[in-house]
N, C-alpha and C. Protein backbone atom coordinates (compact mmCIF):
# COMPACT_ATOMS: atom_id res chain seq x y z
N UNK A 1 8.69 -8.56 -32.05
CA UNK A 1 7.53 -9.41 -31.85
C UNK A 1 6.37 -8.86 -32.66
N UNK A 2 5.82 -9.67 -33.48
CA UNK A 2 4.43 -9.31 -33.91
C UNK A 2 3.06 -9.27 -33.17
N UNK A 3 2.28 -8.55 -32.77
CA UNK A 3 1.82 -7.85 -31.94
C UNK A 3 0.33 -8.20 -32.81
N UNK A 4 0.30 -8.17 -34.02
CA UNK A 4 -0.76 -8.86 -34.18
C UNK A 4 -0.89 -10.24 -34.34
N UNK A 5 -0.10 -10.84 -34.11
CA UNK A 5 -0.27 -12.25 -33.64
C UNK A 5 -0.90 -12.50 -32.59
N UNK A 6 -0.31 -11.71 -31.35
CA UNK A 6 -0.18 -12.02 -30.46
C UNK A 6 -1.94 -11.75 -30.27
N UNK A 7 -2.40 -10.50 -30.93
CA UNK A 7 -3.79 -10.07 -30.48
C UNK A 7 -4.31 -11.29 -30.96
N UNK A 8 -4.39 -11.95 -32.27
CA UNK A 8 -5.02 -13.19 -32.58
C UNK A 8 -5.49 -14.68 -31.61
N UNK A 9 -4.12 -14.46 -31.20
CA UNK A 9 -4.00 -15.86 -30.25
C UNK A 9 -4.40 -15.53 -28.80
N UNK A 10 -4.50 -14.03 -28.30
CA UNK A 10 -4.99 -13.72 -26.99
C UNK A 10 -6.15 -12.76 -27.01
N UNK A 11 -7.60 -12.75 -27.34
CA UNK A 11 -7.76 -11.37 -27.75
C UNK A 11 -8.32 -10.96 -26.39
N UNK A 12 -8.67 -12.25 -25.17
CA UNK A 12 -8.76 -11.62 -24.04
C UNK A 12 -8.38 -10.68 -23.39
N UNK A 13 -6.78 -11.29 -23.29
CA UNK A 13 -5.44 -10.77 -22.54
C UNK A 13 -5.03 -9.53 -22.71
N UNK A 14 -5.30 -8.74 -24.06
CA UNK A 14 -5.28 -7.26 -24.21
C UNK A 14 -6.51 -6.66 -24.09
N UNK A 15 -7.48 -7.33 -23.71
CA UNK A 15 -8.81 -6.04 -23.78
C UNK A 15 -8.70 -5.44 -22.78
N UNK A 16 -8.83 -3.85 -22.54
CA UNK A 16 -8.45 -3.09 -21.84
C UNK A 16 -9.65 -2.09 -21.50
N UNK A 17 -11.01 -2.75 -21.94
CA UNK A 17 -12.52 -2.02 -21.43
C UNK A 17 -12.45 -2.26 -19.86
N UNK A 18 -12.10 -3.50 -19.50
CA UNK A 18 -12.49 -4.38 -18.12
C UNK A 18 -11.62 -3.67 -16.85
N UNK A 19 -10.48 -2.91 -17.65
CA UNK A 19 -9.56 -2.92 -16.72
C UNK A 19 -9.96 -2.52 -15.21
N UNK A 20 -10.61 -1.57 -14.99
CA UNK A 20 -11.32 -1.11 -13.96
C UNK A 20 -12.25 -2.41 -13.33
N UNK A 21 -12.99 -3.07 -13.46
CA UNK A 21 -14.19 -4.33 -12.90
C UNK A 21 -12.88 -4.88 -12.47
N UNK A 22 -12.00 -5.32 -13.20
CA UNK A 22 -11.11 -6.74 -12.87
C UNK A 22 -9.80 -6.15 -12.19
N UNK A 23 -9.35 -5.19 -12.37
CA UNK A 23 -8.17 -5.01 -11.40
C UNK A 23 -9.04 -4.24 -9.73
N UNK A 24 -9.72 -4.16 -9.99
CA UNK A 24 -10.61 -3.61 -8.12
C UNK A 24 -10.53 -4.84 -7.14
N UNK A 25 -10.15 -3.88 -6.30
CA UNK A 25 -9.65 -5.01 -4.74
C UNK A 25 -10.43 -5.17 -3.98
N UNK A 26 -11.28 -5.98 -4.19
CA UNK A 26 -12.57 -6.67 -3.45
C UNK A 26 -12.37 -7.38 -1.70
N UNK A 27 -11.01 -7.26 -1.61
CA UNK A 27 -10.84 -7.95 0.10
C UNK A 27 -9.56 -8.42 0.11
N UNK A 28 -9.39 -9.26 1.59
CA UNK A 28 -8.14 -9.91 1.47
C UNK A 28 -8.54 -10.92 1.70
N UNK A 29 -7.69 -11.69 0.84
CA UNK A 29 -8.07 -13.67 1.41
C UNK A 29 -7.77 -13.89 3.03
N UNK A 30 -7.94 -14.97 2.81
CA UNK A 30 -8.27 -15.71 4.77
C UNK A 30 -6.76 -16.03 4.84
N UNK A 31 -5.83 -15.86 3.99
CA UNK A 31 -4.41 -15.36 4.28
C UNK A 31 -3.75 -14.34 4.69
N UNK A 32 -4.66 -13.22 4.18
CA UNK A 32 -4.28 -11.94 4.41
C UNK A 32 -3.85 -11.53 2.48
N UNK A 33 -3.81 -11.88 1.68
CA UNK A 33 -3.31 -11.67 0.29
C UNK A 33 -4.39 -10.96 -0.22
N UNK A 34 -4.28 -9.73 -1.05
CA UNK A 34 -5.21 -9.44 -1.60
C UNK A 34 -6.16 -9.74 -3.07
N UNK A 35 -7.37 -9.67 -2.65
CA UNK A 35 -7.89 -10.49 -3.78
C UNK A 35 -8.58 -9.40 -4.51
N UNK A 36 -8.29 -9.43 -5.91
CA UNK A 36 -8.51 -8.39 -7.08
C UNK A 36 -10.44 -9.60 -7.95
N UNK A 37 -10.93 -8.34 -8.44
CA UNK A 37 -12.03 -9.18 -8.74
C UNK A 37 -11.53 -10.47 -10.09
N UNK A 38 -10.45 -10.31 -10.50
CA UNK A 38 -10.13 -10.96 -11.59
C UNK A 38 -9.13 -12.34 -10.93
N UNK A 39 -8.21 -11.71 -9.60
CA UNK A 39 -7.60 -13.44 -9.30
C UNK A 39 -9.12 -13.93 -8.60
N UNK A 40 -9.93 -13.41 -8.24
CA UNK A 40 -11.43 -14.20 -7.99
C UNK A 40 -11.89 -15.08 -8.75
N UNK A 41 -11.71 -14.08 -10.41
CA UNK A 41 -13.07 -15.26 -11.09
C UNK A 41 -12.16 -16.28 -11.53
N UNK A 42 -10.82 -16.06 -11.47
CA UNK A 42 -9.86 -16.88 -11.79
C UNK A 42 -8.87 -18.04 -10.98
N UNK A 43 -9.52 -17.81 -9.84
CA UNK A 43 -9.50 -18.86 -8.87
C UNK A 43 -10.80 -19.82 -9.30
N UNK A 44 -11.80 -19.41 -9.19
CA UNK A 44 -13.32 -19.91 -9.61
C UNK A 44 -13.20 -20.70 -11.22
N UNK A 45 -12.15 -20.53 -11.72
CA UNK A 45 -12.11 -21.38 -12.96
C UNK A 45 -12.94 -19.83 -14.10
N UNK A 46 -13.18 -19.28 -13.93
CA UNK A 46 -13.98 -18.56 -14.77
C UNK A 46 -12.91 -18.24 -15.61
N UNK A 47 -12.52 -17.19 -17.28
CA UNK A 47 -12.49 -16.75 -17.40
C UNK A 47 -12.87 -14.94 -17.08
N UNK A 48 -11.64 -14.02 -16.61
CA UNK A 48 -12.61 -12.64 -16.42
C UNK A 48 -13.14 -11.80 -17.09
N UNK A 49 -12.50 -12.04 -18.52
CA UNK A 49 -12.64 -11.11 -19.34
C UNK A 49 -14.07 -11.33 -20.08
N UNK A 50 -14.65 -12.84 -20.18
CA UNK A 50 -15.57 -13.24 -20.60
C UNK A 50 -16.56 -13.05 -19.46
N UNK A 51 -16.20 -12.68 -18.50
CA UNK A 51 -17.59 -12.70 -17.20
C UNK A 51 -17.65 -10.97 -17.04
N UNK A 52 -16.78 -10.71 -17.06
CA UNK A 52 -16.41 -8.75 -17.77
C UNK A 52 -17.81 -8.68 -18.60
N UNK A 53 -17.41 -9.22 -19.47
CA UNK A 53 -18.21 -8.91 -21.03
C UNK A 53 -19.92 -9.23 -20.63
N UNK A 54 -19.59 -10.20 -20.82
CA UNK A 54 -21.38 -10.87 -20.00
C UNK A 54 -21.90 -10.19 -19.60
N UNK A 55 -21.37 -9.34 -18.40
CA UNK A 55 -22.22 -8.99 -16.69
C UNK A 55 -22.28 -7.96 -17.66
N UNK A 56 -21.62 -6.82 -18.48
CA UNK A 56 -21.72 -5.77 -19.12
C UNK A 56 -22.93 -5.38 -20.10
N UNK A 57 -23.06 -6.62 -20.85
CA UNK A 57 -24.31 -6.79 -21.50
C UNK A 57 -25.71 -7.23 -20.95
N UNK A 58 -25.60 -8.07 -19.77
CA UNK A 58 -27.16 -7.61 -18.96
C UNK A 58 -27.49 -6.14 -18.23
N UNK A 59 -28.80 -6.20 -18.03
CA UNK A 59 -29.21 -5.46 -17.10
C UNK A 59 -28.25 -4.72 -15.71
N UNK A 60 -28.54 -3.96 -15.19
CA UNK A 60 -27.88 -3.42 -14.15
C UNK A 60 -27.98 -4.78 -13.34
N UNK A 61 -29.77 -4.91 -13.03
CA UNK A 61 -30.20 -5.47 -12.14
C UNK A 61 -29.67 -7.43 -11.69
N UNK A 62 -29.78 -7.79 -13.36
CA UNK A 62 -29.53 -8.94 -13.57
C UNK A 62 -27.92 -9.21 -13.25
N UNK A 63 -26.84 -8.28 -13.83
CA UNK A 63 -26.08 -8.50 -13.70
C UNK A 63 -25.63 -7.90 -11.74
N UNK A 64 -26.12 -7.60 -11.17
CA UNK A 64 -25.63 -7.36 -9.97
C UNK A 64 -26.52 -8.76 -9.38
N UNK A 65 -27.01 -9.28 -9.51
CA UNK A 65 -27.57 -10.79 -8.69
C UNK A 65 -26.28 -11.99 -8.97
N UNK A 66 -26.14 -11.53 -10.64
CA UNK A 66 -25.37 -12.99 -11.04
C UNK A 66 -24.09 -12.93 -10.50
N UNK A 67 -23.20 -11.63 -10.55
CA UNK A 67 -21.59 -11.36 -9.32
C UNK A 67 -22.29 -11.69 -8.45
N UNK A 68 -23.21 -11.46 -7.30
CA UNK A 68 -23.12 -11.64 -5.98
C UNK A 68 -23.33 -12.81 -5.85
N UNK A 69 -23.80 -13.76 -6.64
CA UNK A 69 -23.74 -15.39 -6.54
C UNK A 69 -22.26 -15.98 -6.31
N UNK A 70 -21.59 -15.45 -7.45
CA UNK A 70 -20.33 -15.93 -7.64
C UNK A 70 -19.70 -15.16 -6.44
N UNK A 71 -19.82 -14.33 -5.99
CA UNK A 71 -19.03 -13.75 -4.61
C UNK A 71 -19.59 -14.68 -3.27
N UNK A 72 -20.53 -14.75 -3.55
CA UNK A 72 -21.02 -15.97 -2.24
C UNK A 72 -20.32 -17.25 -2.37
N UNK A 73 -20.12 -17.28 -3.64
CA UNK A 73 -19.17 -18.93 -3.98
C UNK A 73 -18.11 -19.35 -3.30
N UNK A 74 -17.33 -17.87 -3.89
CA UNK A 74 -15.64 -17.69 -3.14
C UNK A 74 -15.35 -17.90 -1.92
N UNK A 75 -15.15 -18.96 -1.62
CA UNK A 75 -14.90 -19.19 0.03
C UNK A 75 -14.50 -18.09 0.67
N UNK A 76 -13.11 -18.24 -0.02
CA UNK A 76 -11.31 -17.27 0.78
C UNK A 76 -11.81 -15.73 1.11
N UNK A 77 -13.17 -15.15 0.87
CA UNK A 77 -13.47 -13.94 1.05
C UNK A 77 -14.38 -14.26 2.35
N UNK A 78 -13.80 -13.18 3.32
CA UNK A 78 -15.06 -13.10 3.89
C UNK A 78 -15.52 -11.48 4.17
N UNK A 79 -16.73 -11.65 3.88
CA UNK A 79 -17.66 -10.16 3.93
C UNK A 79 -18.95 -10.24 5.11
N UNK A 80 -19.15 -9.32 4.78
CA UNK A 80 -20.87 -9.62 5.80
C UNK A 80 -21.48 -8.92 4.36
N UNK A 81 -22.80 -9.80 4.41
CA UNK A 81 -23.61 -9.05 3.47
C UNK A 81 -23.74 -8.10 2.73
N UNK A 82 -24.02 -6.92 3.65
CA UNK A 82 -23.69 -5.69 3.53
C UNK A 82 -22.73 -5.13 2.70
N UNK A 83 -21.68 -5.19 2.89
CA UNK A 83 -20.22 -5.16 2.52
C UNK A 83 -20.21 -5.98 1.28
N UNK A 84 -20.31 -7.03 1.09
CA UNK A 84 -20.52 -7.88 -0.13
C UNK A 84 -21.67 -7.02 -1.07
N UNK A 85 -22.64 -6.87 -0.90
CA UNK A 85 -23.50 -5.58 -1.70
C UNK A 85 -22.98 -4.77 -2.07
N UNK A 86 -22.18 -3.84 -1.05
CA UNK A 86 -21.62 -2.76 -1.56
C UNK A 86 -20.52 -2.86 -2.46
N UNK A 87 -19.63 -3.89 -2.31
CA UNK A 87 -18.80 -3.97 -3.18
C UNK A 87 -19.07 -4.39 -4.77
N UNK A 88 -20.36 -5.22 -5.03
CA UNK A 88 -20.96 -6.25 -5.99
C UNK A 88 -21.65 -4.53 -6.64
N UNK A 89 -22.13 -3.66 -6.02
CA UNK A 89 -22.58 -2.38 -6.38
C UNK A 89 -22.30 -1.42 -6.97
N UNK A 90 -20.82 -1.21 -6.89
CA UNK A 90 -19.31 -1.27 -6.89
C UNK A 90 -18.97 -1.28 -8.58
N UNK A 91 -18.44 -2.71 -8.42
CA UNK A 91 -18.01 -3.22 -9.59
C UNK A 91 -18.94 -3.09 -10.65
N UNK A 92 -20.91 -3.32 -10.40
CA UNK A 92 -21.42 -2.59 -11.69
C UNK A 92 -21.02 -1.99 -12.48
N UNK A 93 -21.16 -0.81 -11.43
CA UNK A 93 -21.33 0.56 -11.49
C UNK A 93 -20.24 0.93 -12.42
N UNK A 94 -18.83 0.25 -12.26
CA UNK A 94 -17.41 0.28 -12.98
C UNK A 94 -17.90 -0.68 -14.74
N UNK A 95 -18.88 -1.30 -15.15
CA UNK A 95 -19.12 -2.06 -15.94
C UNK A 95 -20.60 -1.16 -16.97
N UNK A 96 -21.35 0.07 -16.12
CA UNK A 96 -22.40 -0.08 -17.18
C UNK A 96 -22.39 1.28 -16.81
């Protein structure tokens, strides 16, 4: 297999900066399944690797308001505040 093809046609799918933000286990769904911050933004329709990148290039500050929006979004999670902070605090911290 050519391998730089493959980087061409995916260059998301191998970036390997994020790995830490997007494989972290943010809770379990209202199933009990666990939810990683990346099947999150990817339930949400987002791309992760592009919301990776983003949140990386704002501010600490800016980018910890704009995740905790999108974590308030996610139904299937439930947190208390608190807990939702700490985790949104979290994942920064793994990004800058």
């Amino acid at each position: 297999m050519d391998w730089s093809i493959m980087m061409e046609n995916y260059p998301n799918g191998l970036d390997t900066r994020y790995d830490r933000f997007l494989q972290t286990k943010i809770g379990a769904g209202l199933n009990g399944t666990p939810v990683t911050t990346l099947s999150m933004l990817a339930r949400l329709g987002l791309d992760p690797w592009q919301v990776a990148r983003d949140l990386s290039a704002m501010s600490k500050e800016t980018a910890w308001a704009k995740l905790e929006k999108v974590m308030i979004s996610f139904a299937d999670l439930t947190h208390s505040a608190k807990s939702r902070q700490n985790i949104v605090t979290g994942l920064i911290a793994s990004l800058h």
